[in-house]
Protein backbone atom coordinates (compact mmCIF):
# COMPACT_ATOMS: atom_id res chain seq x y z
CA UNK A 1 -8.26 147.13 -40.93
CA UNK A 2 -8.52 143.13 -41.14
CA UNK A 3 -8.54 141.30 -37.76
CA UNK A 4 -5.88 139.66 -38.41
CA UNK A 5 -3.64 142.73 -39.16
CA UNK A 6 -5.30 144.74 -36.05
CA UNK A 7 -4.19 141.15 -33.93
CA UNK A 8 -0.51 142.17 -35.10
CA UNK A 9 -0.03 145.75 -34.67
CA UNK A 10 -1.73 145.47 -31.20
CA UNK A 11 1.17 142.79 -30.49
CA UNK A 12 3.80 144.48 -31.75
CA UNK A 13 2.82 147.22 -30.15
CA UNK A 14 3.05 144.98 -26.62
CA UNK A 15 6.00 144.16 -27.86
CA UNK A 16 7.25 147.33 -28.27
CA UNK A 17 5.98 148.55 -25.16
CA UNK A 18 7.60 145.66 -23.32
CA UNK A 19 11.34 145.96 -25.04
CA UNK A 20 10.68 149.40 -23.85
CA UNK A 21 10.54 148.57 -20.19
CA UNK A 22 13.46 146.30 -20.64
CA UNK A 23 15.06 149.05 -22.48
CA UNK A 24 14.30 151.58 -19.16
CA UNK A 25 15.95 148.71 -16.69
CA UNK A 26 18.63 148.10 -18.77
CA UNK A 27 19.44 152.11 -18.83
CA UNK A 28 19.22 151.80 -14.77
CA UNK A 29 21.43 149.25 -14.43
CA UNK A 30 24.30 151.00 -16.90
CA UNK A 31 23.92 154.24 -14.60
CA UNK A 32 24.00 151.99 -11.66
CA UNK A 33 26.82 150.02 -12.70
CA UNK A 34 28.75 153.55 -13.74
CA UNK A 35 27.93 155.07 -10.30
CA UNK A 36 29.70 151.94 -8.84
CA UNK A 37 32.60 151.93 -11.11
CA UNK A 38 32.96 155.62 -10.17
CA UNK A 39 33.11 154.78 -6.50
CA UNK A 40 35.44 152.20 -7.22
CA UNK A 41 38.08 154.94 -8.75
CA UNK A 42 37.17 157.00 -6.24
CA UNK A 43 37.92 154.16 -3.15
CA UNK A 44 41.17 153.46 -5.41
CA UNK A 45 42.10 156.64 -5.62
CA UNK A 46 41.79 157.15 -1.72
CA UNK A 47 43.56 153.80 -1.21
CA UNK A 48 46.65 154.93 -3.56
CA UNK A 49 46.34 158.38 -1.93
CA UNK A 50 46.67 156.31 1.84
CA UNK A 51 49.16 154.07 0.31
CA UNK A 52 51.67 156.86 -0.75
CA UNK A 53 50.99 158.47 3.40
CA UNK A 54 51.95 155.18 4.67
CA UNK A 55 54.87 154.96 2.56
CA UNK A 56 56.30 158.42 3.18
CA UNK A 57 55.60 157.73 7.43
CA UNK A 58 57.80 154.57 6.90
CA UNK A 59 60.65 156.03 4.92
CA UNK A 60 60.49 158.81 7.89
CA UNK A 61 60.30 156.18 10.66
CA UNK A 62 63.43 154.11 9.18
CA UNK A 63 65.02 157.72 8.69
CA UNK A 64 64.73 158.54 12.20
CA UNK A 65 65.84 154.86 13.05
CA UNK A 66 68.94 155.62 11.20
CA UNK A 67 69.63 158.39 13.42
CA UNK A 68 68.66 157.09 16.51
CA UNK A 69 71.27 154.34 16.09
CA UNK A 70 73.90 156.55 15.06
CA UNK A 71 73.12 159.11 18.46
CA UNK A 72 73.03 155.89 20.60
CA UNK A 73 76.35 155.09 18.84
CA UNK A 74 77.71 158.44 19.32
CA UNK A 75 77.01 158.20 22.94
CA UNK A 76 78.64 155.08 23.37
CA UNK A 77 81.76 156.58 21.57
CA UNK A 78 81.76 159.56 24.05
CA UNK A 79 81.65 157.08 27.80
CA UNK A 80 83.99 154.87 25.79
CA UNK A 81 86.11 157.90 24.98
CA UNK A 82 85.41 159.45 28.68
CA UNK A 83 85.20 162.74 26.73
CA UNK A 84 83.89 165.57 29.03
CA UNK A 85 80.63 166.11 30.31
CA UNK A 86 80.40 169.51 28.39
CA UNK A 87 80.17 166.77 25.43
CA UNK A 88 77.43 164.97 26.63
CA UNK A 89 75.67 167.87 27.75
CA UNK A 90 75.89 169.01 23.61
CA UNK A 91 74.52 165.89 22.78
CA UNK A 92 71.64 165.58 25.03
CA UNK A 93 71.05 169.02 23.89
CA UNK A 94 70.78 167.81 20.80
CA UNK A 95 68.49 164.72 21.75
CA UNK A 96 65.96 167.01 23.10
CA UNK A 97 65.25 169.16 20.11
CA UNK A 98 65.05 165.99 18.25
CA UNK A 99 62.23 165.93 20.89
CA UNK A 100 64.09 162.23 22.05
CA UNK A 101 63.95 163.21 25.73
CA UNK A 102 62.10 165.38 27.63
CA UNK A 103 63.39 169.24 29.26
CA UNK A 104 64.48 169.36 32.91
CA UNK A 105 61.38 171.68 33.53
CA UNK A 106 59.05 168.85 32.26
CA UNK A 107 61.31 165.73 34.25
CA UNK A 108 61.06 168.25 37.78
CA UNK A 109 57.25 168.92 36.97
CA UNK A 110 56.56 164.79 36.77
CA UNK A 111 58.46 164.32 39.97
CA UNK A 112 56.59 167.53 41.37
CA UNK A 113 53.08 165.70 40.42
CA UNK A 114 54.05 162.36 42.13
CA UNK A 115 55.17 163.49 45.85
């Protein structure tokens, strides 16, 4: 083989060699990049996921707003009424499995831990 000729296949070889390098970074980078994208879904996915949670806990707060008002409205209705106490007994009744106010076992055992 002619100098000349073994000059050029040894540099296209280097060349070859080289774009194969470039080749292998370039490969890294793509599965890097597609790691990264995959996190990304995965964050979004956890973010939508959190987003719908918060949603449902405010449509439950205002729900339980709603009724609030309306058992602080029917209350005012019963003094304003002066219905009997047997009413307002019902409705506190009513307020404590709501979980609104506490049992008169838990009220005595908080004055019980204070004296």
């Amino acid at each position: 083989m002619s100098e000349k000729l073994e000059e050029k296949y040894k540099y296209m070889c280097k060349l070859a060699e080289d774009l194969t390098v470039k080749l292998h970074m370039a490969s890294e980078k793509i599965m890097a990049l597609e790691a990264e994208k995959l996190q990304l879904h995965i964050d979004l996915n956890t973010v939508e996921d959190s987003n719908v949670d918060v949603q449902v806990q405010i449509t439950e707060i205002h729900r339980e707003r709603e009724l609030l008002k309306d058992y602080v409205d029917n209350m005012c209705g019963m003094i304003e009424a002066e219905t009997p106490l047997k009413e307002h007994d019902r409705w506190l009744k009513d307020c404590r499995k709501m979980g609104w106010y506490p049992d008169k076992n838990t009220i005595d055992a908080e004055f019980e831990e204070e004296e």
